[in-house]
N, C-alpha and C. Protein backbone atom coordinates (compact mmCIF):
# COMPACT_ATOMS: atom_id res chain seq x y z
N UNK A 1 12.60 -51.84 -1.09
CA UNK A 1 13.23 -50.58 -1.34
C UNK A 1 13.31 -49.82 -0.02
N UNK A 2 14.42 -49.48 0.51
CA UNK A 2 14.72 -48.30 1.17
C UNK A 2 14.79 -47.25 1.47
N UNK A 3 14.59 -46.09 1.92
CA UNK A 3 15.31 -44.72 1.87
C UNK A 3 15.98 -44.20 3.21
N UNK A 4 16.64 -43.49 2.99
CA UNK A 4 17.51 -42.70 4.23
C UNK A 4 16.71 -41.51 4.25
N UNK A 5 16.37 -40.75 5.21
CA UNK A 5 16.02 -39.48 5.16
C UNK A 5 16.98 -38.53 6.09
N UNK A 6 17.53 -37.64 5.42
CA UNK A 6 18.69 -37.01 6.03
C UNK A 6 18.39 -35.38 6.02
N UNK A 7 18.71 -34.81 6.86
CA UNK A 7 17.90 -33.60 7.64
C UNK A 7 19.21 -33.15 7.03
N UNK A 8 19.22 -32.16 6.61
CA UNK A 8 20.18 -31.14 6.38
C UNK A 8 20.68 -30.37 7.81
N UNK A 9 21.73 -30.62 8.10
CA UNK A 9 22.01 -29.49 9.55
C UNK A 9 22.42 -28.12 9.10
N UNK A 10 21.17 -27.79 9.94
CA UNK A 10 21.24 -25.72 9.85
C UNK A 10 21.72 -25.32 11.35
N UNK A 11 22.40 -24.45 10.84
CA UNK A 11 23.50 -23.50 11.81
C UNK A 11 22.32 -23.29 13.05
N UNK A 12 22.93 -22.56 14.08
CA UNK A 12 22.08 -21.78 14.81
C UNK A 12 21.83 -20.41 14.41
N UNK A 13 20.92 -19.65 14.92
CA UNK A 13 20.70 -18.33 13.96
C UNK A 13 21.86 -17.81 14.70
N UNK A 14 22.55 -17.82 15.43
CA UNK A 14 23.88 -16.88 15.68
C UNK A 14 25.14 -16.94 15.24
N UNK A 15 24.74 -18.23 14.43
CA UNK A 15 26.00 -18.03 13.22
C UNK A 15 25.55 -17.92 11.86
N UNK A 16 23.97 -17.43 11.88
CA UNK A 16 23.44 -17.68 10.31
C UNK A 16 24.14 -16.29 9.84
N UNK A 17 25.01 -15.89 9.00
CA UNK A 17 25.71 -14.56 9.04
C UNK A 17 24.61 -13.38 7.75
N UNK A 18 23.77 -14.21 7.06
CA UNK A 18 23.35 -13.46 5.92
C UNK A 18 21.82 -14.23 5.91
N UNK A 19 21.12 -12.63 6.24
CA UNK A 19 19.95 -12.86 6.31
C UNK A 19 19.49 -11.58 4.88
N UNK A 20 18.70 -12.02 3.86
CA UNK A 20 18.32 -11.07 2.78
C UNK A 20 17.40 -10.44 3.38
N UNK A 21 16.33 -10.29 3.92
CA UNK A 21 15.31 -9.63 3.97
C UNK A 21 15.57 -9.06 5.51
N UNK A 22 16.12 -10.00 6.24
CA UNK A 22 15.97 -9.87 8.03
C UNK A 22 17.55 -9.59 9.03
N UNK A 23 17.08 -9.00 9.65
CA UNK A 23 18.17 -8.78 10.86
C UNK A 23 18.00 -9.66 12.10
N UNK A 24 19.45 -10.19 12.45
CA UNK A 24 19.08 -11.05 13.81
C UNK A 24 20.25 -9.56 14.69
N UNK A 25 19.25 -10.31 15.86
CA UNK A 25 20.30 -9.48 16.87
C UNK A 25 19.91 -10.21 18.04
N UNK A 26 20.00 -9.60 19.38
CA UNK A 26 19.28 -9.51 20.77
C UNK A 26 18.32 -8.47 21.14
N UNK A 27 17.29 -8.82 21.87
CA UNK A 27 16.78 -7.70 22.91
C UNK A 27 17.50 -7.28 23.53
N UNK A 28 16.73 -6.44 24.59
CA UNK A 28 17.45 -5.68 25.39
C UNK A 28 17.67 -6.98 26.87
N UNK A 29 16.93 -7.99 26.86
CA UNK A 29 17.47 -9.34 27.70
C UNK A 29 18.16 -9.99 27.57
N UNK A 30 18.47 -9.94 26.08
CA UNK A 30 19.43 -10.80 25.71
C UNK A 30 19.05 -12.18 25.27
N UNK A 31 17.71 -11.69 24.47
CA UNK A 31 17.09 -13.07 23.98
C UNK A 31 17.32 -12.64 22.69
N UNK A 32 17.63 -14.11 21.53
CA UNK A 32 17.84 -13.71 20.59
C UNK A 32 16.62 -13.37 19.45
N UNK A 33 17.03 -12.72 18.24
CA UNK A 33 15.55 -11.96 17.88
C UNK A 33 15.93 -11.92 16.24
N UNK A 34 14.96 -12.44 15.69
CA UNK A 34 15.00 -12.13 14.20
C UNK A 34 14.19 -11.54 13.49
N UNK A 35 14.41 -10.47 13.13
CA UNK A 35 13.17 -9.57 12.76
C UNK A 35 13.80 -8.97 11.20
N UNK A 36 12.58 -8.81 10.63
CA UNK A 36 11.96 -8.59 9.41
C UNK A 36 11.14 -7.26 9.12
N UNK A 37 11.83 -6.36 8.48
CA UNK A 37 11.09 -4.70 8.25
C UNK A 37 10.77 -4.42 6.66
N UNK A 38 9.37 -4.97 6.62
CA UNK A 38 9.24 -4.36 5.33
C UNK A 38 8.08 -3.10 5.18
N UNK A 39 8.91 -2.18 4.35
CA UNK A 39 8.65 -0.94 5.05
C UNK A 39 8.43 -0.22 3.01
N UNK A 40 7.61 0.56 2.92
CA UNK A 40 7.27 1.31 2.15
C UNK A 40 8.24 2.23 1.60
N UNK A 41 8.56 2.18 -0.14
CA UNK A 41 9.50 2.38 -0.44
C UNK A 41 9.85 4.27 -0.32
N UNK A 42 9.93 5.24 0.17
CA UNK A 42 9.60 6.64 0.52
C UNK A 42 10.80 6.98 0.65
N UNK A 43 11.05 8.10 -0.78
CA UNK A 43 12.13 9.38 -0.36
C UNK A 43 12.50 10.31 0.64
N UNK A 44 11.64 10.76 1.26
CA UNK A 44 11.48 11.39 2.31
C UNK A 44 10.34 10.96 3.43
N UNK A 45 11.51 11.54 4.66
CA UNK A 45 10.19 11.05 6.13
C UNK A 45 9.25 12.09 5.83
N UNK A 46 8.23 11.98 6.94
CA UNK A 46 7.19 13.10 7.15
C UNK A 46 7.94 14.36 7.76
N UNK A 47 9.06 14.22 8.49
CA UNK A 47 9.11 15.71 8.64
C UNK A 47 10.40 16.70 7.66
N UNK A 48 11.19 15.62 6.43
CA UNK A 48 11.64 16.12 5.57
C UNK A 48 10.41 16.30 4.70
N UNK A 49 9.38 15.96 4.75
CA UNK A 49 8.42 16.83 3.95
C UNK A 49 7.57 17.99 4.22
N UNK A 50 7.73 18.01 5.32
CA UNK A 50 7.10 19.54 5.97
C UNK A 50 8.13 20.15 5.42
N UNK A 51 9.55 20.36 6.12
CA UNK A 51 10.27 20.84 5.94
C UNK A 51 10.53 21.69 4.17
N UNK A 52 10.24 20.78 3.46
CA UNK A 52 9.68 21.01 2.10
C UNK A 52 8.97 21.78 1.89
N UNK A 53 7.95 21.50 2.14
CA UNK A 53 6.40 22.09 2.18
C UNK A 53 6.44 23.67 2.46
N UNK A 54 7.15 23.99 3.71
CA UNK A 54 7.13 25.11 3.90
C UNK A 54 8.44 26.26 3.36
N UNK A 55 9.25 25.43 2.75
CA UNK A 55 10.55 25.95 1.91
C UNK A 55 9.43 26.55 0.44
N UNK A 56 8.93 25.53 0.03
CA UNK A 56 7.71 25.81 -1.41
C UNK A 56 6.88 27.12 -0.64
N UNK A 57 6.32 27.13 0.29
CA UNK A 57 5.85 28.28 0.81
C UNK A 57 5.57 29.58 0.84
N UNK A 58 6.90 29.57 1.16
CA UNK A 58 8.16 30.41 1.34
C UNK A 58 8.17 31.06 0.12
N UNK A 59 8.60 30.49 -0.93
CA UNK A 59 9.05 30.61 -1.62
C UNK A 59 8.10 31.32 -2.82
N UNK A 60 6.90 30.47 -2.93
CA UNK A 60 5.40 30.97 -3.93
C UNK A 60 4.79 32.08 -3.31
N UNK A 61 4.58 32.05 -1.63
CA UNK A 61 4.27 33.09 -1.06
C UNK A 61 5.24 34.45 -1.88
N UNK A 62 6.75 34.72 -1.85
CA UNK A 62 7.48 36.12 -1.92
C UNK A 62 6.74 36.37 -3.45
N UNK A 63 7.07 35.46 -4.21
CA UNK A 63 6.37 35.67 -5.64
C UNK A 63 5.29 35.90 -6.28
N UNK A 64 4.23 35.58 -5.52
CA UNK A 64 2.92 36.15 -5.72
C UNK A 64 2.80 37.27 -5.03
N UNK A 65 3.37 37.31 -3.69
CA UNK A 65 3.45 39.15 -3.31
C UNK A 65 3.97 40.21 -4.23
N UNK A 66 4.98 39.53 -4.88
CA UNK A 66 5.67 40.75 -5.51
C UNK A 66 4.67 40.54 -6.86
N UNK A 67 3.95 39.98 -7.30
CA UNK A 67 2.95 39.98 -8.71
C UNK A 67 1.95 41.42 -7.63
N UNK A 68 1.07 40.59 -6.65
CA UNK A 68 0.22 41.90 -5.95
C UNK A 68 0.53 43.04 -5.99
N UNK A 69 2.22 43.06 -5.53
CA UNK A 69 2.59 44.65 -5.41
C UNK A 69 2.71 45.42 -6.76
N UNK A 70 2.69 44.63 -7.79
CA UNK A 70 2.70 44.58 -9.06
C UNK A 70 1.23 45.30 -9.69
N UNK A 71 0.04 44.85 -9.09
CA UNK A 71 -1.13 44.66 -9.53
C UNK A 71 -2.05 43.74 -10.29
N UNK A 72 -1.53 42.85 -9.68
CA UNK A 72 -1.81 41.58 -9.92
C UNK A 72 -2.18 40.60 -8.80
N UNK A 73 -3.25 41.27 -8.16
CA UNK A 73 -3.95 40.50 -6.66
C UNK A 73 -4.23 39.45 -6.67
N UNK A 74 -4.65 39.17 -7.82
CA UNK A 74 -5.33 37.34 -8.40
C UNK A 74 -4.09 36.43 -8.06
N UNK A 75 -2.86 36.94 -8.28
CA UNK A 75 -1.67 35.82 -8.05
C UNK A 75 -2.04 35.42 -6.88
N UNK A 76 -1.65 36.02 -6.20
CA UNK A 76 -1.44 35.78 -4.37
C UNK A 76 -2.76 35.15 -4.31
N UNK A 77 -4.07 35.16 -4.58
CA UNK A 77 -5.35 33.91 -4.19
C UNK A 77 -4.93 32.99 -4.69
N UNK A 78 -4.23 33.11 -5.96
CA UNK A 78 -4.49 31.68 -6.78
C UNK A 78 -3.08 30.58 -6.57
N UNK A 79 -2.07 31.60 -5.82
CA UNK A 79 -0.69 31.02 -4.98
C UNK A 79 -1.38 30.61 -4.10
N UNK A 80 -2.32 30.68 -3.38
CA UNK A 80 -2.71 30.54 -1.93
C UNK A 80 -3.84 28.76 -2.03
N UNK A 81 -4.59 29.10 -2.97
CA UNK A 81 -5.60 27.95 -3.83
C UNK A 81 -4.38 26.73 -4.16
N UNK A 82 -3.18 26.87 -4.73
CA UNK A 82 -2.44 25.85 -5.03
C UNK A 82 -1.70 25.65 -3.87
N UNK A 83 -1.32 26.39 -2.51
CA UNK A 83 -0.22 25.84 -1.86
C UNK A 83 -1.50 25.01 -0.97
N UNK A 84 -2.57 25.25 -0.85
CA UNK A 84 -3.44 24.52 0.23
C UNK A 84 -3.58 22.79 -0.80
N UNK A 85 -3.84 22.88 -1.80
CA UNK A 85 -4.30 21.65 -2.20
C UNK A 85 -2.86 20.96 -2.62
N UNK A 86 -1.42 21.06 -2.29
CA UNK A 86 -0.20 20.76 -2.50
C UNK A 86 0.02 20.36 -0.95
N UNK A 87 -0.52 21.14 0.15
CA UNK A 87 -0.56 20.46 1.84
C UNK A 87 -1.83 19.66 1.61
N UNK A 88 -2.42 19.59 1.59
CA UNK A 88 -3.29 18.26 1.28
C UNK A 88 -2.86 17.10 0.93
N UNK A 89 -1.96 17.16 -0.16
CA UNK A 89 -1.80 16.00 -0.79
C UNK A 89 -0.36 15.66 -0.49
N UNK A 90 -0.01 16.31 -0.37
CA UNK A 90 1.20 15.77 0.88
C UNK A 90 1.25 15.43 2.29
N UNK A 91 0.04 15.78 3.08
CA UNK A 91 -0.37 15.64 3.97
C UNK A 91 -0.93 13.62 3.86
N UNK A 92 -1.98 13.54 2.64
CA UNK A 92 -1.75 12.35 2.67
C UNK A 92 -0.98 11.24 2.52
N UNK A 93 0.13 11.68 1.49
CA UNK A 93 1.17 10.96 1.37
C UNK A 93 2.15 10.85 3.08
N UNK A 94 2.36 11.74 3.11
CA UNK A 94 3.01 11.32 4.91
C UNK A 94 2.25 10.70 5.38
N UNK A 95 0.84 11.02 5.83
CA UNK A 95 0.27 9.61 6.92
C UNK A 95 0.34 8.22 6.57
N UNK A 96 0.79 7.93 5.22
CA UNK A 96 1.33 6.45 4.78
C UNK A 96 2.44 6.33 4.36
N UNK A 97 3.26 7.45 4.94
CA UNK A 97 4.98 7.20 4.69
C UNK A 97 5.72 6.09 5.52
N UNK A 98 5.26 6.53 6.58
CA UNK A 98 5.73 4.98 7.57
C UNK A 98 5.14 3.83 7.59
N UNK A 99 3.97 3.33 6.54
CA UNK A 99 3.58 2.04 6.89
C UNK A 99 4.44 1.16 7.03
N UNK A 100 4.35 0.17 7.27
CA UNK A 100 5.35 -1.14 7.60
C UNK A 100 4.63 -2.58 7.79
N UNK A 101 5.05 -3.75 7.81
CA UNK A 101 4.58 -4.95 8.10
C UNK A 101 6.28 -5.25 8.69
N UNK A 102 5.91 -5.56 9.93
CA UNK A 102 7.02 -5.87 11.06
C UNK A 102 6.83 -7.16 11.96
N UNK A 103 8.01 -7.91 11.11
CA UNK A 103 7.72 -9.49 11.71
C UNK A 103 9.13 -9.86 12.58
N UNK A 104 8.48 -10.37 13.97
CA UNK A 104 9.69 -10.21 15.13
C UNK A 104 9.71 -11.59 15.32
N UNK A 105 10.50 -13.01 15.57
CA UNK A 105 10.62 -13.85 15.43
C UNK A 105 11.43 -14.00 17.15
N UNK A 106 11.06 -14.40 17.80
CA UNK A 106 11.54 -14.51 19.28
C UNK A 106 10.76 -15.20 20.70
N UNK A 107 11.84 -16.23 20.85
CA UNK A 107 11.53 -17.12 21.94
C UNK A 107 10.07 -18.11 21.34
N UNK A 108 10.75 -18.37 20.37
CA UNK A 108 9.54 -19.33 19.75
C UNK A 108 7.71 -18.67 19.51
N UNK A 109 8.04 -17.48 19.46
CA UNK A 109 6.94 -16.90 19.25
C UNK A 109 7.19 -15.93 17.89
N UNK A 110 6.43 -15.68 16.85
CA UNK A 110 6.31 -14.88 16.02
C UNK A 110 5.56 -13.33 15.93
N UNK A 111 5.91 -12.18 15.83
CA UNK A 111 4.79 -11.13 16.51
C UNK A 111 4.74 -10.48 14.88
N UNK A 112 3.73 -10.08 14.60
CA UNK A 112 3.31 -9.73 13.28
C UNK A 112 2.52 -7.79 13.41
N UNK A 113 3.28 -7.31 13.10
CA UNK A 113 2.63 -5.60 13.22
C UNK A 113 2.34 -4.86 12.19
N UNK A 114 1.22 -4.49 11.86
CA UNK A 114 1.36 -4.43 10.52
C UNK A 114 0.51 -2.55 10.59
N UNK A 115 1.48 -2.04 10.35
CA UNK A 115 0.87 0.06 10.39
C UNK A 115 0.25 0.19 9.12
N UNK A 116 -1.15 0.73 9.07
CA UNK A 116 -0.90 1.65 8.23
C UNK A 116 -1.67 2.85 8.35
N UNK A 117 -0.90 3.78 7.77
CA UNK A 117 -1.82 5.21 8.88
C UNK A 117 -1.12 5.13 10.27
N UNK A 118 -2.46 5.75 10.89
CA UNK A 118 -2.60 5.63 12.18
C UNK A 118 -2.75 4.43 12.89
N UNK A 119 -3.19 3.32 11.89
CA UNK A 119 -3.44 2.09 12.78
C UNK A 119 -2.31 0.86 12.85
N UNK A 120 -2.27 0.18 13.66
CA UNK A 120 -1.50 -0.70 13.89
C UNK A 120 -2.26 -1.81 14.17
N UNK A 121 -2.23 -3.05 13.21
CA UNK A 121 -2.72 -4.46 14.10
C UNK A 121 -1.41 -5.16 14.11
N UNK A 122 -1.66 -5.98 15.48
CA UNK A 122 -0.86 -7.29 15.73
C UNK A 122 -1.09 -8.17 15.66
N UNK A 123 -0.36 -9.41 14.90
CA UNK A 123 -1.03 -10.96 15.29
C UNK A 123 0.20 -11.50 16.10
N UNK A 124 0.10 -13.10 16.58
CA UNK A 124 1.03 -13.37 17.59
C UNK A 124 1.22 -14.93 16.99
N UNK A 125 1.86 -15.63 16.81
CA UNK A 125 1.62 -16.93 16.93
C UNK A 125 2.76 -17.85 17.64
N UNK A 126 2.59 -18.86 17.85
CA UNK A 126 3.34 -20.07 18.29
C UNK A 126 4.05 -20.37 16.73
N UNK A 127 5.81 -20.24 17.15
CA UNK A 127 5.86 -20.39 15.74
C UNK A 127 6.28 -21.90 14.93
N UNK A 128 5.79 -22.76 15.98
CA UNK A 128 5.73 -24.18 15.16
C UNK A 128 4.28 -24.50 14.84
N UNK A 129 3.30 -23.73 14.98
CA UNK A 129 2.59 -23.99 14.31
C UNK A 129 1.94 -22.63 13.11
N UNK A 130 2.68 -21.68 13.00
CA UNK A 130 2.50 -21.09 11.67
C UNK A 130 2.35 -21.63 10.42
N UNK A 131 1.80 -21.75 9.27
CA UNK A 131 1.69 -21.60 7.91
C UNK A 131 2.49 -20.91 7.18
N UNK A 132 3.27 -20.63 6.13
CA UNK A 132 3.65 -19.52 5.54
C UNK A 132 3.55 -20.31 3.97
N UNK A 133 2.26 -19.26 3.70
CA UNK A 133 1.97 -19.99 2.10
C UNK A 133 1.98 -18.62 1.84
N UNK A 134 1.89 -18.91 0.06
CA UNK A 134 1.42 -17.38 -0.84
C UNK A 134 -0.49 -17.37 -0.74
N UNK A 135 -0.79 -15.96 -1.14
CA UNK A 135 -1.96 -16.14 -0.63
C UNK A 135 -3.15 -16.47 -2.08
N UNK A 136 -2.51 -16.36 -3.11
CA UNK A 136 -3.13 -17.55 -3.83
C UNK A 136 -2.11 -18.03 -5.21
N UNK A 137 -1.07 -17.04 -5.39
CA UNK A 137 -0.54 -17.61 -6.77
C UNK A 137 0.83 -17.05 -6.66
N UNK A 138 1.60 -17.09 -7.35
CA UNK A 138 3.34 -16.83 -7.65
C UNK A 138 2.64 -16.01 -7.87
N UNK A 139 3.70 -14.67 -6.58
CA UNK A 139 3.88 -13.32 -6.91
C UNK A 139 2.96 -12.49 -5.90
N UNK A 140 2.37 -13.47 -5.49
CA UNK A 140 0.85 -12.78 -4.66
C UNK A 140 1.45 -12.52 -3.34
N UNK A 141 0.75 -12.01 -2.29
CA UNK A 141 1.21 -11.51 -0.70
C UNK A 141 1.39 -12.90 -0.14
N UNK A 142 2.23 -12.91 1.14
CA UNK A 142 2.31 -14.43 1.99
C UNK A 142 1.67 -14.06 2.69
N UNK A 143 0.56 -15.10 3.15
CA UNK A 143 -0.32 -15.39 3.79
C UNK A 143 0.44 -16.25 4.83
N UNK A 144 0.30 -15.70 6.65
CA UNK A 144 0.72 -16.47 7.22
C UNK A 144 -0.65 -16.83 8.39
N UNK A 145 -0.90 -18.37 8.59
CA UNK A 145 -1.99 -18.25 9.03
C UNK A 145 -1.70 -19.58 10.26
N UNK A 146 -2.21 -19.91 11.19
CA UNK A 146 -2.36 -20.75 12.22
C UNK A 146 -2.91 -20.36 13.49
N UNK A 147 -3.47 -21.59 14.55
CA UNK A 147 -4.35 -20.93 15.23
C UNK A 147 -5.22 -20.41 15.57
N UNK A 148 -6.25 -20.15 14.13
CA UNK A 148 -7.42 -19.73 13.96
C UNK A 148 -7.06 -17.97 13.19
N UNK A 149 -5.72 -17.81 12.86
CA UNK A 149 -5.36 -16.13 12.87
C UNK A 149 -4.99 -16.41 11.25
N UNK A 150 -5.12 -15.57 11.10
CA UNK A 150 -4.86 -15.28 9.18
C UNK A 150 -4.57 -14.06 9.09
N UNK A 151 -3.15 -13.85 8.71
CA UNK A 151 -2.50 -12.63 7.99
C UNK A 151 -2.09 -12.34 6.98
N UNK A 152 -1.64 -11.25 6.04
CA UNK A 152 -0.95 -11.35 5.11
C UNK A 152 -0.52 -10.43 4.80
N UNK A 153 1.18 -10.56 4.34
CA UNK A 153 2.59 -9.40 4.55
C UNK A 153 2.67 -9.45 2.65
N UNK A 154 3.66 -8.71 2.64
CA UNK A 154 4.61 -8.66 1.90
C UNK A 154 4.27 -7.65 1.20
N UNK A 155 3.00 -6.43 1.39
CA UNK A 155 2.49 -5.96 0.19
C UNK A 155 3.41 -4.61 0.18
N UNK A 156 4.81 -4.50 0.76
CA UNK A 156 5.90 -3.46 0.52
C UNK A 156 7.06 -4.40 -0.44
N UNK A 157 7.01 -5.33 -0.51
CA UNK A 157 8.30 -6.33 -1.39
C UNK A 157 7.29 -6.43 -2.98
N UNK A 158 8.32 -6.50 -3.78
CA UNK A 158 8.18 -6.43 -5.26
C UNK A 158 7.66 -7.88 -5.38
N UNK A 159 6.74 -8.24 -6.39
CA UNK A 159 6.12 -9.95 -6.32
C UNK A 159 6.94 -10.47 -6.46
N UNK A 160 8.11 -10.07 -7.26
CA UNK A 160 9.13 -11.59 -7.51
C UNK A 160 9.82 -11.60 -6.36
N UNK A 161 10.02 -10.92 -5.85
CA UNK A 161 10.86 -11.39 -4.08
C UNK A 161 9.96 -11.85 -3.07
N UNK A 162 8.35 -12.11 -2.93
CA UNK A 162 7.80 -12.44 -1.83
C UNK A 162 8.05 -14.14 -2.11
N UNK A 163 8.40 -14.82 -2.70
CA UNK A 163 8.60 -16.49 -2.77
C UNK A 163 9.75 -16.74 -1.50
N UNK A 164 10.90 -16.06 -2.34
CA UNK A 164 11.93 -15.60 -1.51
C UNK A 164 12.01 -15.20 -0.28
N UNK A 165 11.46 -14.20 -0.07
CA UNK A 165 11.43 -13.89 1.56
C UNK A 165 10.53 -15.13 2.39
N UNK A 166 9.09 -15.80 1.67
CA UNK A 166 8.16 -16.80 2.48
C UNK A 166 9.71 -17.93 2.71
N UNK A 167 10.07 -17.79 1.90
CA UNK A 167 11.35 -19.26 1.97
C UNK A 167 12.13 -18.79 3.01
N UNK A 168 12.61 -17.60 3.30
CA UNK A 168 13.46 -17.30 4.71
C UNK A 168 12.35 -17.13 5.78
N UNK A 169 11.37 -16.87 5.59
CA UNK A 169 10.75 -17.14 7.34
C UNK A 169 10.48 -18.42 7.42
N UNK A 170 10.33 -19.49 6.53
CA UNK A 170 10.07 -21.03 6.72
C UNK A 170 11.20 -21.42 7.23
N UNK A 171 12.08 -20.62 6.91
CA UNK A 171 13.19 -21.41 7.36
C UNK A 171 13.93 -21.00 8.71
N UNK A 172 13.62 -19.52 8.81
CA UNK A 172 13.69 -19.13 10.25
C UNK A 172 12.67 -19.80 10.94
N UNK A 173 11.58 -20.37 11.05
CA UNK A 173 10.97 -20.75 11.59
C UNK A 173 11.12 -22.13 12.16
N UNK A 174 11.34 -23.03 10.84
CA UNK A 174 12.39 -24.01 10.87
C UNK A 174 13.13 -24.11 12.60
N UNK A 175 14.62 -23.16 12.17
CA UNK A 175 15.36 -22.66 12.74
C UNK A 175 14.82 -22.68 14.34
N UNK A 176 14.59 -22.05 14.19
CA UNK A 176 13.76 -21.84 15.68
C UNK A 176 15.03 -20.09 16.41
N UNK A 177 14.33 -19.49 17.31
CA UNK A 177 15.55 -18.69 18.30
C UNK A 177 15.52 -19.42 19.33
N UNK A 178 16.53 -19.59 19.79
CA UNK A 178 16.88 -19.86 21.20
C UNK A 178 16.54 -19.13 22.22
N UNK A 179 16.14 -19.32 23.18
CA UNK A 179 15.87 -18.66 24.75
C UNK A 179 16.70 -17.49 24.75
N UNK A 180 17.78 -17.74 25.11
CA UNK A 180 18.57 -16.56 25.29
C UNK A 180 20.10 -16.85 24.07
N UNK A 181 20.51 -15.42 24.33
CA UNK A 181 21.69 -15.51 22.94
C UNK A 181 22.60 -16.22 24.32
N UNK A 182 23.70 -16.54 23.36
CA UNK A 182 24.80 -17.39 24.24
C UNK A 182 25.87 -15.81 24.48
N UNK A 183 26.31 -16.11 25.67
CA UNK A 183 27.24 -14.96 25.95
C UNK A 183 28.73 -15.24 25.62
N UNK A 184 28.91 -14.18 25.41
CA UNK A 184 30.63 -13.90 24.59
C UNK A 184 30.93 -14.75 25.63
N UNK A 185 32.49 -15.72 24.82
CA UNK A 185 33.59 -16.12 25.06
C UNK A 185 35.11 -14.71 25.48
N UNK A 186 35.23 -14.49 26.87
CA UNK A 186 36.36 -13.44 26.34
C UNK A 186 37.72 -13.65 26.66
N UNK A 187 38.56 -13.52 25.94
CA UNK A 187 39.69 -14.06 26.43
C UNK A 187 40.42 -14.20 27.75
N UNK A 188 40.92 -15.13 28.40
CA UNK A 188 41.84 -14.52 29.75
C UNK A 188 42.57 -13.80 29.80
């Protein structure tokens, strides 16, 4: 018995035209770059929520003055008791408005950034020898691990799309980027 084993031919990523989860482009060298932003699902940035914040202010502040001028002093403490614990808790919601897990795919290297808060870690790998498994069952975070480094993304994507997305970085990875993007053809 025989078999043929036949490699499917994949494009180069500069003609891959539809990426679901990821953007290809260039750096600013002109190396080509495939990157991946999964980013926390948030109505507003942090400073459309100040902006908020102090419109509500504004606003509870004139109305409990005019109760005081009224005779009704208790408003204005108890306006004052709710707008502090309303900046609180919006205060925490912004410092995790921008988290992100940011995967940069370039010059055969993979860069992995992952915010949350204030903090930022990076991992780095060689990307023929990455892993990209789930990290224990359908639906769970991808675990990408090689090298001695163990990470794991996806916890901004809905479970039924992290299979999906592990299947496009296997396959960007696959893929490979090239050194540099190829430069325009321009007409004579």
């Amino acid at each position: 018995m025989s078999a043929t084993l036949v490699s499917p031919v994949l494009p180069d990523l500069e003609r891959a035209t539809h990426w679901r989860f990821a953007s290809a482009g260039a750096d600013e060298g002109g190396a080509s770059v495939v990157q991946w932003q999964l980013r926390r699902n948030c109505s507003m940035t942090p400073r459309q929520l100040g902006i908020f914040y102090v419109s509500i202010c504004l606003v509870s502040l004139l109305i409990a003055t005019g109760f005081a001028l009224s005779g009704a002093p208790v408003v204005l403490a108890f306006a004052g008791i709710e707008l502090v614990l309303v900046g609180v808790a919006l205060l925490v919601y912004a410092r995790h408005a921008t988290d992100a897990d940011t995967l940069v795919l370039s010059d055969r290297e993979l860069r992995v950034d992952q915010s949350d808060g204030p903090t930022v870690r990076t991992a780095r790998f060689r990307a023929e020898w990455v892993r990209v498994e789930p990290a224990s069952a359908d639906g769970s975070l991808v675990e990408l691990s090689g090298e001695g480094q163990r990470v794991r993304v996806g916890r901004f994507l809905r479970p039924e799309l992290r299979a999906a997305f592990a299947q496009e970085l296997r396959l960007a990875l696959r893929r490979g980027v090239p050194a540099r993007a190829p430069s325009p053809v321009l007409p004579a």
